[in-house]
C-alpha atoms as a PDB file:
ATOM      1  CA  UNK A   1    -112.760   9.828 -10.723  1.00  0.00           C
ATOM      2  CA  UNK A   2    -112.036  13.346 -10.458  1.00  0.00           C
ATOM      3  CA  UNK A   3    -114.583  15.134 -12.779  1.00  0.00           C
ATOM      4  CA  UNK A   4    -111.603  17.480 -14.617  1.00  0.00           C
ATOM      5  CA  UNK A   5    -113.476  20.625 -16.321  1.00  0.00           C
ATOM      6  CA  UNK A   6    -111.534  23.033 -18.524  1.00  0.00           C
ATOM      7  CA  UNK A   7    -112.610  26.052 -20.919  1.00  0.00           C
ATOM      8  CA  UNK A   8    -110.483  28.085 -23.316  1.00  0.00           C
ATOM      9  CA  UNK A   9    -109.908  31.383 -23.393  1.00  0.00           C
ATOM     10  CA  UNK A  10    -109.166  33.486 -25.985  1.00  0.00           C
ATOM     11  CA  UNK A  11    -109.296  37.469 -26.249  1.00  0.00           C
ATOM     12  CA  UNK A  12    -108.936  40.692 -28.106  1.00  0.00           C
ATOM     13  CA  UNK A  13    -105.873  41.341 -25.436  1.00  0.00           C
ATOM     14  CA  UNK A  14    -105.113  45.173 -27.035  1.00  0.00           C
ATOM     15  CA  UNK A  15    -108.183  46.269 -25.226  1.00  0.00           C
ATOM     16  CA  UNK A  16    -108.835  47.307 -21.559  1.00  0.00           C
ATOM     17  CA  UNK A  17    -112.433  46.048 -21.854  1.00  0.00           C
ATOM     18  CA  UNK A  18    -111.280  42.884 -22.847  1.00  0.00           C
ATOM     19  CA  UNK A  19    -108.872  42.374 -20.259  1.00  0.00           C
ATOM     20  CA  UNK A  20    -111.450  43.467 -17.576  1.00  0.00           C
ATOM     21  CA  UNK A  21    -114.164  40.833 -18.652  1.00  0.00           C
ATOM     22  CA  UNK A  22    -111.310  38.384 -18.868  1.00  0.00           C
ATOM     23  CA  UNK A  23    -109.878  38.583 -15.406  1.00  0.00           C
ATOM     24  CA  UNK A  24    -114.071  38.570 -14.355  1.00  0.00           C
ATOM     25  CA  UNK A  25    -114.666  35.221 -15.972  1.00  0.00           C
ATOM     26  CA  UNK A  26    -111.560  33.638 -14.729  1.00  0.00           C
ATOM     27  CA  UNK A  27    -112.238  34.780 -11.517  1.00  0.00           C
ATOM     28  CA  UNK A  28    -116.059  33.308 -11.586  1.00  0.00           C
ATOM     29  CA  UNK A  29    -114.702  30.106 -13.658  1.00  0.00           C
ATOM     30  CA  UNK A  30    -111.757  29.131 -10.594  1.00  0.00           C
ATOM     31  CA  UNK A  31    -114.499  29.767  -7.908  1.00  0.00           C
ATOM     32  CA  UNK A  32    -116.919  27.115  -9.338  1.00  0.00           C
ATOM     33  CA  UNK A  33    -114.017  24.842  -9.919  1.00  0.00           C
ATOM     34  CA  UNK A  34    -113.590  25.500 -13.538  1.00  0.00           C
ATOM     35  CA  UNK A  35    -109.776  25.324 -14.765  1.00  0.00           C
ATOM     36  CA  UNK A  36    -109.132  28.402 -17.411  1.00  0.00           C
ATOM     37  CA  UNK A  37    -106.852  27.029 -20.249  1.00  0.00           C
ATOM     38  CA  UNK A  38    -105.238  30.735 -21.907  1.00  0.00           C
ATOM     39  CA  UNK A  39    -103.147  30.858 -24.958  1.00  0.00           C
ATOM     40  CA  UNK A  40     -99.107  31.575 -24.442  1.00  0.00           C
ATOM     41  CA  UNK A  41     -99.005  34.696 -26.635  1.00  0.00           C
ATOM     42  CA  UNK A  42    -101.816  35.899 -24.537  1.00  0.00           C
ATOM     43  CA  UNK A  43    -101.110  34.884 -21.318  1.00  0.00           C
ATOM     44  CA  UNK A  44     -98.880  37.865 -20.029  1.00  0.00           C
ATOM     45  CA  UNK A  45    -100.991  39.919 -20.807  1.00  0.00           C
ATOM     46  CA  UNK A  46    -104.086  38.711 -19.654  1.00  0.00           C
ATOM     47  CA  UNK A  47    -102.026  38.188 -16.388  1.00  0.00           C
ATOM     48  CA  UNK A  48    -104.359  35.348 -14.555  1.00  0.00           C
ATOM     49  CA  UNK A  49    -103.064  33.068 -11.556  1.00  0.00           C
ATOM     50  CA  UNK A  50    -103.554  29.605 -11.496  1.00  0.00           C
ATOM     51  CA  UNK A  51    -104.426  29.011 -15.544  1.00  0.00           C
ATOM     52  CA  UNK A  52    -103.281  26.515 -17.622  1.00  0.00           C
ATOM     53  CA  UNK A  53    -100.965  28.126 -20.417  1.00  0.00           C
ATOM     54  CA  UNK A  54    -100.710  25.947 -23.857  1.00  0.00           C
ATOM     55  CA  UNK A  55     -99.310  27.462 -27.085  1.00  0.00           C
ATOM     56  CA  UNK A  56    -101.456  27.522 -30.338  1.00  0.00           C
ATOM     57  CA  UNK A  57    -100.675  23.847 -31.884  1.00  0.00           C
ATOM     58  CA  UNK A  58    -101.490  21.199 -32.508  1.00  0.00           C
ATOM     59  CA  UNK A  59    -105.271  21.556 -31.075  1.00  0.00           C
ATOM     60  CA  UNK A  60    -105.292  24.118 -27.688  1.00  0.00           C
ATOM     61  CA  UNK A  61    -109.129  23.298 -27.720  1.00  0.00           C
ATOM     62  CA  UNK A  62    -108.825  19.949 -27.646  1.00  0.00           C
ATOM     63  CA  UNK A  63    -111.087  18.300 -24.129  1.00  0.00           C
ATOM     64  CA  UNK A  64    -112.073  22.034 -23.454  1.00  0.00           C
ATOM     65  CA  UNK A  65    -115.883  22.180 -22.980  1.00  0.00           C
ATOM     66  CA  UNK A  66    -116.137  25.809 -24.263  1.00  0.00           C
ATOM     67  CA  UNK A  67    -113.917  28.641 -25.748  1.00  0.00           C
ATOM     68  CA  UNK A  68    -114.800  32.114 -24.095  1.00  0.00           C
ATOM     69  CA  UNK A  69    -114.368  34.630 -27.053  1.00  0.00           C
ATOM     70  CA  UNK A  70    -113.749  38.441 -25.754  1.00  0.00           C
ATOM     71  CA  UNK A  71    -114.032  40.423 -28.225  1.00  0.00           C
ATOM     72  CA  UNK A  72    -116.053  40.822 -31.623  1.00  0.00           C
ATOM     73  CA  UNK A  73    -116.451  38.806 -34.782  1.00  0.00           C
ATOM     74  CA  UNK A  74    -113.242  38.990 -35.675  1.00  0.00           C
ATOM     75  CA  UNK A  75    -111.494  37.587 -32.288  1.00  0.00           C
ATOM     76  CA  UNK A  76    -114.257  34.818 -32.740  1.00  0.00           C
ATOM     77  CA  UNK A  77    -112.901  33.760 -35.904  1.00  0.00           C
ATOM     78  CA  UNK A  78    -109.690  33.439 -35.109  1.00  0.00           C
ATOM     79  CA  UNK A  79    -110.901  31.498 -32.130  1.00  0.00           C
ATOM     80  CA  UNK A  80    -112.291  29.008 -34.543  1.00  0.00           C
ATOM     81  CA  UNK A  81    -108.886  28.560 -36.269  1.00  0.00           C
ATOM     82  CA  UNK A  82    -107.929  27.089 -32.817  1.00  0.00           C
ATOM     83  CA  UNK A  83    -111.014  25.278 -32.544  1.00  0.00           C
ATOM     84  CA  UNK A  84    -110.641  23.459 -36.037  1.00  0.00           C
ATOM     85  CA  UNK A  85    -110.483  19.865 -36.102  1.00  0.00           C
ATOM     86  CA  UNK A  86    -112.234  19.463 -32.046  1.00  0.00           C
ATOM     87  CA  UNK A  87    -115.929  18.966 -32.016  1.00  0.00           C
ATOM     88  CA  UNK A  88    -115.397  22.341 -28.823  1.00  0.00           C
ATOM     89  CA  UNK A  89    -117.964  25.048 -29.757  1.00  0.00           C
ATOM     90  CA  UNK A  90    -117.437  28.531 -29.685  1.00  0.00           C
ATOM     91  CA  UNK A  91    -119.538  30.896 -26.941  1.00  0.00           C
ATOM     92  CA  UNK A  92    -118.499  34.427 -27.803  1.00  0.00           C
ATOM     93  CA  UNK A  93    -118.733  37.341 -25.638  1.00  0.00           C
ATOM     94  CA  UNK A  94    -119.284  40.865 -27.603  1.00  0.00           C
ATOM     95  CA  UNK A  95    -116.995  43.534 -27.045  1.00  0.00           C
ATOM     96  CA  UNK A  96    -116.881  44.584 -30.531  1.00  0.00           C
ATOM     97  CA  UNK A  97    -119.542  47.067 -32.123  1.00  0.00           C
ATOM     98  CA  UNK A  98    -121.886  44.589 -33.715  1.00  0.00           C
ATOM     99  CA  UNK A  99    -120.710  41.104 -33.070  1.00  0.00           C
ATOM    100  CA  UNK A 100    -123.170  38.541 -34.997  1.00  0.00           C
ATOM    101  CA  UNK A 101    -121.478  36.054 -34.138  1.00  0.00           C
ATOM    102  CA  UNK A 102    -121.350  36.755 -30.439  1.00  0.00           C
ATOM    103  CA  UNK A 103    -124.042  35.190 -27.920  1.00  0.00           C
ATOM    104  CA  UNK A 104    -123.509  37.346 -24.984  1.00  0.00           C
ATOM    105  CA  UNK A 105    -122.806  40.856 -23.936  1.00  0.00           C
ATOM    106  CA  UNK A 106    -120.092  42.342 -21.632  1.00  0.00           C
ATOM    107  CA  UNK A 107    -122.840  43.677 -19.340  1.00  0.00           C
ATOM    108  CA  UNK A 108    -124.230  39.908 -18.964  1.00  0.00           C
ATOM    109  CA  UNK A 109    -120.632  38.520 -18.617  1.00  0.00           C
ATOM    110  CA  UNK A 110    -121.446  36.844 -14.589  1.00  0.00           C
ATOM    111  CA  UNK A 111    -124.429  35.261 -16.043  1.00  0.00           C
ATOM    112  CA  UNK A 112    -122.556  33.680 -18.843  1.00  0.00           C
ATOM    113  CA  UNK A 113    -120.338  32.685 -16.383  1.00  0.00           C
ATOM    114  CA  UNK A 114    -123.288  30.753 -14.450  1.00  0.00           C
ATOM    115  CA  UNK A 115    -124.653  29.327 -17.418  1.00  0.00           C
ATOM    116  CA  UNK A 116    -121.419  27.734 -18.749  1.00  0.00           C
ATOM    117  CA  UNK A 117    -120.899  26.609 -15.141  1.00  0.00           C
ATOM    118  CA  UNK A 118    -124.073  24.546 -15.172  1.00  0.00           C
ATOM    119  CA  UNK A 119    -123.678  23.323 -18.514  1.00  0.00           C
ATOM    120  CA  UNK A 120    -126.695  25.636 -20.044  1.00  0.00           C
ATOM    121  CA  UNK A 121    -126.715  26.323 -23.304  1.00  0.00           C
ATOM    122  CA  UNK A 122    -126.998  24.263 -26.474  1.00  0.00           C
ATOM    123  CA  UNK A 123    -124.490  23.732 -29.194  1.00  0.00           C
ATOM    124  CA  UNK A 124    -125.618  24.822 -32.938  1.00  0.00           C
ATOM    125  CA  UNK A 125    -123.448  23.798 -35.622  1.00  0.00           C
ATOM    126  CA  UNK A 126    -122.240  26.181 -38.430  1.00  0.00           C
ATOM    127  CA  UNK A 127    -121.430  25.202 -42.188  1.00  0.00           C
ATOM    128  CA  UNK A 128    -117.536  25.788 -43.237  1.00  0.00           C
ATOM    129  CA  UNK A 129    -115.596  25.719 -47.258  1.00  0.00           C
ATOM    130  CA  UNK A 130    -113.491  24.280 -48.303  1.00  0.00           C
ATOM    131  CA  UNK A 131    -111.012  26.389 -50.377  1.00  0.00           C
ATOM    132  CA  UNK A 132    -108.887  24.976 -53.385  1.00  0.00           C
ATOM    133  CA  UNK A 133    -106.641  27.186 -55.579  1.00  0.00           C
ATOM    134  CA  UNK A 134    -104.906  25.648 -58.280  1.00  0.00           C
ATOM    135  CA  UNK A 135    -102.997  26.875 -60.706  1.00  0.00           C
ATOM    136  CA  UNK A 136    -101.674  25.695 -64.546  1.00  0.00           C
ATOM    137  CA  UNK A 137    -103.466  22.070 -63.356  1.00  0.00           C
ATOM    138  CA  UNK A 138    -102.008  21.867 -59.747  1.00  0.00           C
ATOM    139  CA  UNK A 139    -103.339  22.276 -56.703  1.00  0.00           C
ATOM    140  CA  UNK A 140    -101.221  25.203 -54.860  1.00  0.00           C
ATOM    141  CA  UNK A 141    -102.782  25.282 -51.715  1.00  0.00           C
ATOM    142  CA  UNK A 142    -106.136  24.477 -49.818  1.00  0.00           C
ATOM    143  CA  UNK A 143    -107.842  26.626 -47.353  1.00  0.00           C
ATOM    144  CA  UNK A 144    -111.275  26.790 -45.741  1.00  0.00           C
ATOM    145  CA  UNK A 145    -113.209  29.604 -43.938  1.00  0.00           C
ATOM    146  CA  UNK A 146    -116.813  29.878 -41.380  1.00  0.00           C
ATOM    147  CA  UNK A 147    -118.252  32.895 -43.273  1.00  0.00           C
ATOM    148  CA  UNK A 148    -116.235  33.419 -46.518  1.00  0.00           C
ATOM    149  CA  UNK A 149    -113.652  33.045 -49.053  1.00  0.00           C
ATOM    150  CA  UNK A 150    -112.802  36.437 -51.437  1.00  0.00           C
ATOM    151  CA  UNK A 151    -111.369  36.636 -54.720  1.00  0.00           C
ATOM    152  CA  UNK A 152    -110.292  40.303 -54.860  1.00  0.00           C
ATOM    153  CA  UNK A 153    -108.247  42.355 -57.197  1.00  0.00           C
ATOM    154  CA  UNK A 154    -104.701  43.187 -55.739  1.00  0.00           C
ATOM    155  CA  UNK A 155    -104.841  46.628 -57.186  1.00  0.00           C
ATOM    156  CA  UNK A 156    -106.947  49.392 -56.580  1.00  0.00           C
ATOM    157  CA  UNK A 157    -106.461  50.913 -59.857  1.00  0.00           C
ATOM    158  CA  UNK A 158    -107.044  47.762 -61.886  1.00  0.00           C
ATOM    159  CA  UNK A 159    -110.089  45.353 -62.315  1.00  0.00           C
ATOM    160  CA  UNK A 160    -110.077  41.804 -61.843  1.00  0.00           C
ATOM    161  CA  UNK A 161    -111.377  39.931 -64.867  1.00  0.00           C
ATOM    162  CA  UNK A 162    -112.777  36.694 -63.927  1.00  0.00           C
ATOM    163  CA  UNK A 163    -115.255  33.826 -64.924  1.00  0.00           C
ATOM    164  CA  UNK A 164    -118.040  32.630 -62.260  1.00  0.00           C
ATOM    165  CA  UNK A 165    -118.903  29.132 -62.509  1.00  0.00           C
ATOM    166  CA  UNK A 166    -121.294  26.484 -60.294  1.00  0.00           C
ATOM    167  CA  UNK A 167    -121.393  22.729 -60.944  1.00  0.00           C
ATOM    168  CA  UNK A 168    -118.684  22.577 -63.516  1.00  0.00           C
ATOM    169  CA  UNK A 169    -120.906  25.307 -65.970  1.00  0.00           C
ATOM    170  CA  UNK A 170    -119.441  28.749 -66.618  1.00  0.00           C
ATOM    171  CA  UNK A 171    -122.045  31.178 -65.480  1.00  0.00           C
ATOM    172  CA  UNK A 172    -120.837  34.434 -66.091  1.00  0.00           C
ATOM    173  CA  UNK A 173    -117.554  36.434 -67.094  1.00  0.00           C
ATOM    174  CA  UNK A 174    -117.310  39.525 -64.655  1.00  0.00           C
ATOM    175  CA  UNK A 175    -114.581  42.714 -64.721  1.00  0.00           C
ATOM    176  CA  UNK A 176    -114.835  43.407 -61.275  1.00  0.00           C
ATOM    177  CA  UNK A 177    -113.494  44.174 -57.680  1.00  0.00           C
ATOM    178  CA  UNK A 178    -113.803  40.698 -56.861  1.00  0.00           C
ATOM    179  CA  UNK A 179    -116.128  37.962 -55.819  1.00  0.00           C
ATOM    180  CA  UNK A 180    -117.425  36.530 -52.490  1.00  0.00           C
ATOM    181  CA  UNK A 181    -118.309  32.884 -51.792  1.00  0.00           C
ATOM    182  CA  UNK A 182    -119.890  32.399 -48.509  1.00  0.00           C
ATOM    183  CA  UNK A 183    -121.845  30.281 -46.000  1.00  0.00           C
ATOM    184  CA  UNK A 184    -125.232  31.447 -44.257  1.00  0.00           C
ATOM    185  CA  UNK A 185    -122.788  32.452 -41.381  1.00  0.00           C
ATOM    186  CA  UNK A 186    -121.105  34.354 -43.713  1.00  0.00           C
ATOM    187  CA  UNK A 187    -124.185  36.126 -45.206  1.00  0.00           C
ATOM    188  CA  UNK A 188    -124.439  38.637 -42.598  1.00  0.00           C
ATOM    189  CA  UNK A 189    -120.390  39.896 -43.048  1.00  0.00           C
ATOM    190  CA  UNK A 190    -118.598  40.074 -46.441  1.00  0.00           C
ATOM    191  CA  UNK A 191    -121.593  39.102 -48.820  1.00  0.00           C
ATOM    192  CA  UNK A 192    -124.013  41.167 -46.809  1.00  0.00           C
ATOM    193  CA  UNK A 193    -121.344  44.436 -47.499  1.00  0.00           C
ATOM    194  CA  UNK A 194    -121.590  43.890 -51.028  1.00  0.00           C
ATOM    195  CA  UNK A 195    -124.955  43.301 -51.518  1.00  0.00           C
ATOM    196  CA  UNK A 196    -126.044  39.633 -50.747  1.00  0.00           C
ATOM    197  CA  UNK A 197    -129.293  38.392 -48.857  1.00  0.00           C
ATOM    198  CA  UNK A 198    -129.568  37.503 -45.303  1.00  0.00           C
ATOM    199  CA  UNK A 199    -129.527  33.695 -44.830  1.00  0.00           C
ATOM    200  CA  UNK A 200    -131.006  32.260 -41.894  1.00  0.00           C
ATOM    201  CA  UNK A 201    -128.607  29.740 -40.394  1.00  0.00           C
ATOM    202  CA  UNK A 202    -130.714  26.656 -40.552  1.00  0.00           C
ATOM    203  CA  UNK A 203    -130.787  27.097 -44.417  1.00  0.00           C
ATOM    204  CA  UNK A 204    -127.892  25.077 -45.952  1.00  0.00           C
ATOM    205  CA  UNK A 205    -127.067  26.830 -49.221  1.00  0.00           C
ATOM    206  CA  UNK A 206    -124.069  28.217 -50.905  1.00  0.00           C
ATOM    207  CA  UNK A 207    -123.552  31.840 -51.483  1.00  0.00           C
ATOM    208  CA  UNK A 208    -122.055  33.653 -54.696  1.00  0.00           C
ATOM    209  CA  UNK A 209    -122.174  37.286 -55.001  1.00  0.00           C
ATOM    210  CA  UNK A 210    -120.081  39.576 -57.413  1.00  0.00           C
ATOM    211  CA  UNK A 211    -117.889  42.702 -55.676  1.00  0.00           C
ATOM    212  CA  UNK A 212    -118.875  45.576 -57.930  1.00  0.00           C
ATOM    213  CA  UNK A 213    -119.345  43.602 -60.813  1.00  0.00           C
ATOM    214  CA  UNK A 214    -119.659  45.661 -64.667  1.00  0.00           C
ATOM    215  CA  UNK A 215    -121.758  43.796 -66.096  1.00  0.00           C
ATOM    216  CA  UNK A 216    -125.773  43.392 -66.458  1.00  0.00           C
ATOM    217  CA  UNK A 217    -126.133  39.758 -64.975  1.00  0.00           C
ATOM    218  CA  UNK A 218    -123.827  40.888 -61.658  1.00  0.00           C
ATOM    219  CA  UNK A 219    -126.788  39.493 -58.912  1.00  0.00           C
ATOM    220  CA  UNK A 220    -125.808  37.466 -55.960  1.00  0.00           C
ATOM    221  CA  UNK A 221    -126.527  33.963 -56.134  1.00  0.00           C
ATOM    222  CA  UNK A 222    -128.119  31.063 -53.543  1.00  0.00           C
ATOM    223  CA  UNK A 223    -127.321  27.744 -54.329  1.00  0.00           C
ATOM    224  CA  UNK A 224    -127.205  24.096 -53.376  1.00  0.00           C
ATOM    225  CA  UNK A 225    -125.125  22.994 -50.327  1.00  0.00           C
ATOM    226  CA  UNK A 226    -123.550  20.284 -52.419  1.00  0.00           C
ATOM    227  CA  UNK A 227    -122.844  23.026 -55.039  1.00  0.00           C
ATOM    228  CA  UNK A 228    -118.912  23.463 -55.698  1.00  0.00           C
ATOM    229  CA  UNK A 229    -118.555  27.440 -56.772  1.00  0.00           C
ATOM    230  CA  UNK A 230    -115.352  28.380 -58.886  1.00  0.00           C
ATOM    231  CA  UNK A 231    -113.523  31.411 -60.212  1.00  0.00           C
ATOM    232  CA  UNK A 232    -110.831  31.671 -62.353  1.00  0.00           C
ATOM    233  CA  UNK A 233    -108.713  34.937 -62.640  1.00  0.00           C
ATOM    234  CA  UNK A 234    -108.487  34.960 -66.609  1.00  0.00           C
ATOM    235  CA  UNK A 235    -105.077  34.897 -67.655  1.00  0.00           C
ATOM    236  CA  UNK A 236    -104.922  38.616 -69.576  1.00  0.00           C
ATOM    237  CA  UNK A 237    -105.306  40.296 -66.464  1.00  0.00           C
ATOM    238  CA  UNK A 238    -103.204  42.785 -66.266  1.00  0.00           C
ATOM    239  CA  UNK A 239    -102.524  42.683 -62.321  1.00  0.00           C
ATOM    240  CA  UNK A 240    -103.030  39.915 -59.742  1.00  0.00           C
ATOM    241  CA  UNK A 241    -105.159  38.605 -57.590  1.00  0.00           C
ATOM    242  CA  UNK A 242    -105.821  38.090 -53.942  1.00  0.00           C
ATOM    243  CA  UNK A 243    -107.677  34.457 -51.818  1.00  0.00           C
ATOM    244  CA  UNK A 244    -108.997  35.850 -48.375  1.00  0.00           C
ATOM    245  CA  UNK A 245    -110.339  33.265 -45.720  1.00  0.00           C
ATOM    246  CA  UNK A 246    -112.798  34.965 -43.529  1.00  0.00           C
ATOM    247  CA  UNK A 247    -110.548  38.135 -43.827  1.00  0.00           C
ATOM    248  CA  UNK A 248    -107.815  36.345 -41.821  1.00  0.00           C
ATOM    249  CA  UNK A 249    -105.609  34.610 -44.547  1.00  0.00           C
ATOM    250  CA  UNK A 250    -104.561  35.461 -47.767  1.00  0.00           C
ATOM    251  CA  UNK A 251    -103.005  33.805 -50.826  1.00  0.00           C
ATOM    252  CA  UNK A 252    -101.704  35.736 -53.915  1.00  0.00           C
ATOM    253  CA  UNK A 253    -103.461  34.914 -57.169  1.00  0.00           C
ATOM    254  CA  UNK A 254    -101.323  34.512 -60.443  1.00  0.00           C
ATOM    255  CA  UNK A 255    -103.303  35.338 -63.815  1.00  0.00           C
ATOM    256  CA  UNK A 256    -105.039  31.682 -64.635  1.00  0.00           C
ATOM    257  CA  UNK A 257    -105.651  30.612 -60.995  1.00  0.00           C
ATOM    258  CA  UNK A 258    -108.626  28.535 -60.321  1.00  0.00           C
ATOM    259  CA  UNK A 259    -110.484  29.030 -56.640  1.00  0.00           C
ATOM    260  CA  UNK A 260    -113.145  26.447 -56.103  1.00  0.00           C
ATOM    261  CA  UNK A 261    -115.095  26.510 -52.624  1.00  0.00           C
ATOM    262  CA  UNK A 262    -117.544  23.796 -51.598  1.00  0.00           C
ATOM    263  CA  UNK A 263    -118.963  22.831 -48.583  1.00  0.00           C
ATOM    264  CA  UNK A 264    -116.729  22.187 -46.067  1.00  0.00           C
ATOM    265  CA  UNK A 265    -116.134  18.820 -44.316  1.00  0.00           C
ATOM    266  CA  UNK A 266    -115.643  20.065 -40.481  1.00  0.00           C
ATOM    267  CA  UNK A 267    -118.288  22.733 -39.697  1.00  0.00           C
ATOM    268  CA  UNK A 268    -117.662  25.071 -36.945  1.00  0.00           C
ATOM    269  CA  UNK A 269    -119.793  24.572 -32.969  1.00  0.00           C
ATOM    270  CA  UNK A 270    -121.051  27.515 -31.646  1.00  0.00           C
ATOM    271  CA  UNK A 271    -122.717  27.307 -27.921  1.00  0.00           C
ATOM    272  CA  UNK A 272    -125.855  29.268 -27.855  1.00  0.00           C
ATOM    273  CA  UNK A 273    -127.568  30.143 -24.569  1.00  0.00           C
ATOM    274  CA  UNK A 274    -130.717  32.825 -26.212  1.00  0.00           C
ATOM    275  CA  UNK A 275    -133.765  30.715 -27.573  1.00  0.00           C
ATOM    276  CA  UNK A 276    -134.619  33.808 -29.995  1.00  0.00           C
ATOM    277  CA  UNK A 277    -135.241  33.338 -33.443  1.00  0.00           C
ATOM    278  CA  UNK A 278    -132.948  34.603 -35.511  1.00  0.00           C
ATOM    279  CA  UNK A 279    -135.513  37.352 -36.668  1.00  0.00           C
ATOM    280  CA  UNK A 280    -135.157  39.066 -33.058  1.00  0.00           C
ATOM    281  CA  UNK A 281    -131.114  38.538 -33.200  1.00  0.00           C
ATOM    282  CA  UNK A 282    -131.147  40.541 -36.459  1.00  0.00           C
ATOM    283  CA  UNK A 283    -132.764  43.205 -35.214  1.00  0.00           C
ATOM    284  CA  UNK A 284    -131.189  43.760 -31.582  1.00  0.00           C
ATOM    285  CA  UNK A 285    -127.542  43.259 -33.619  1.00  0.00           C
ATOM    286  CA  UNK A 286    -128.326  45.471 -36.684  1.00  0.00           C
ATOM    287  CA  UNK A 287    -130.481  47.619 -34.657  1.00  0.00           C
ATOM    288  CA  UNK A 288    -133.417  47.156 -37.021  1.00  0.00           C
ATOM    289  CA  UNK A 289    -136.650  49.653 -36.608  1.00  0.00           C
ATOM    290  CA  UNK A 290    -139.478  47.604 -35.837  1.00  0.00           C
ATOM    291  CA  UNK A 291    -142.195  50.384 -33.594  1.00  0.00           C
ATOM    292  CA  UNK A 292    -145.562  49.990 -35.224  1.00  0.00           C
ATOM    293  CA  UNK A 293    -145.621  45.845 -34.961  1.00  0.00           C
ATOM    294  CA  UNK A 294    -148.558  44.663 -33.793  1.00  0.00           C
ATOM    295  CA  UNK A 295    -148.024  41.258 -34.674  1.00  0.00           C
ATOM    296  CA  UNK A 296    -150.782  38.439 -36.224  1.00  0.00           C
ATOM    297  CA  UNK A 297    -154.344  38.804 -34.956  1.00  0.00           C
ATOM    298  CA  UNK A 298    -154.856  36.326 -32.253  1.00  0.00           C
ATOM    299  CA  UNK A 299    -155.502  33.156 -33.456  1.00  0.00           C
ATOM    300  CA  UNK A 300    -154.346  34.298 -36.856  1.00  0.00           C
ATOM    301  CA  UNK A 301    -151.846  32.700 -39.321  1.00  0.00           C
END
């Protein structure tokens, strides 16, 4: 039996770099006997011989052993909309200015290469919501997201007045620019911007943390992973609302719309080749200062 490897590829194609690193891989991938599956939007121009081309549906993932990412966090979690639904993780390659989510750098890209090739690396999976908006008692639509889901106001000019609640209890009525629910993943993008704390990934909590919030109790929140967060836009706002998934998709918010997020029921793979802690991957990524360390005494706690 023929031993039939494939590995998606999906990139930030409006950037030279991207292409570059794309036509690299490929190159590296066919030489070790490694079909490239690329994307139909993308495949002109990414302009590679001997792919496979699939559009975006049902599942392009789907019996790939990896999806290459070029480009930063937000090519990666776009890659993960393709990705939904297949146990395929994600291995992205950083061409973007910080890239959290990415494992690898351009300058490393042959090395990747190798270690895909030789199946090393190890597969870490990531927490997901799921996103319900209803609206006068009716579910409207359902969503989900890797790092977060955003209430926001649709209007610069205007507040959004809205009630936080966790576990079925009203916690706290906020006027406001809106209000982030996120995973750990997610701590480290929208919620870190407006103020959250860091989560390390192996911590399965829940994230809620006010945009801007006038009002004394206005601090982010950690709570239970089997916590289902809610807000509703109260119904004398003046202006609407706005539902963003990871940034990506949006959903206008009538007056008395109800968002609830809760832990999702398909996380997200990501392939990880560094062993670091996530300590040293904050700092390198975030550029943290850290001269002075000298680290425990020998044989210290």
């Amino acid at each position: 039996m023929t031993d039939v490897r494939t590995v998606l590829f999906v990139g930030h194609t409006g950037r030279a770099l991207a292409l570059d690193a794309v036509r690299t891989a490929a190159e590296r991938f066919s030489d070790a006997g490694v079909t490239v599956r690329v994307l139909a939007e993308e495949a002109p121009d990414m302009d590679l011989d001997g792919v496979e081309v699939v559009d975006g549906s049902p599942a392009p993932a789907e019996g790939c052993e990896v999806v290459v990412v070029f480009g930063g966090d937000g090519t990666l979690l776009r890659a993960a909309e393709l990705a939904r639904g297949t146990v395929t993780p994600l291995l992205g390659v950083n061409l973007g200015h910080v890239g959290v989510l990415a494992e690898a750098e351009s300058d490393a890209l042959e090395a990747t290469v190798d270690r895909v090739v030789s199946r090393d690396y190890r597969v870490e999976e990531r927490m997901t919501l799921d996103v319900t908006v209803s609206a006068d008692g009716e579910v409207v639509t359902r969503g989900w997201a890797l790092n977060e889901a955003s209430v926001e106001k649709a209007s610069r000019e205007r507040m959004l007045e809205v009630v936080a609640e966790v576990d079925g209890r009203p916690l706290s009525r906020w006027g406001c620019d809106g209000v982030v629910m996120a995973t750990p993943t997610g701590s480290t993008a929208y919620a870190f911007s407006a103020g959250g704390p860091v989560v390390w990934p192996e911590v399965a909590a829940l994230l809620l943390v006010p945009i801007s919030a006038h009002a004394l109790f206005a601090r982010p929140l950690v709570v239970s992973p089997d916590s289902v967060l809610a807000v509703e836009v109260l119904p004398r706002n003046d202006g609407t609302g706005v539902l963003w998934c990871d940034g990506r998709r949006a959903l206008d918010l009538p007056p008395g719309a109800r968002i609830e997020a809760r832990r999702g029921a398909r996380p997200v793979m990501l392939a990880r080749l560094q062993t670091a802690p996530f300590t040293d991957r904050l700092v390198a990524k975030f550029d943290l200062p850290v001269r002075g360390w000298r680290g425990a005494p020998h044989g210290g706690q």
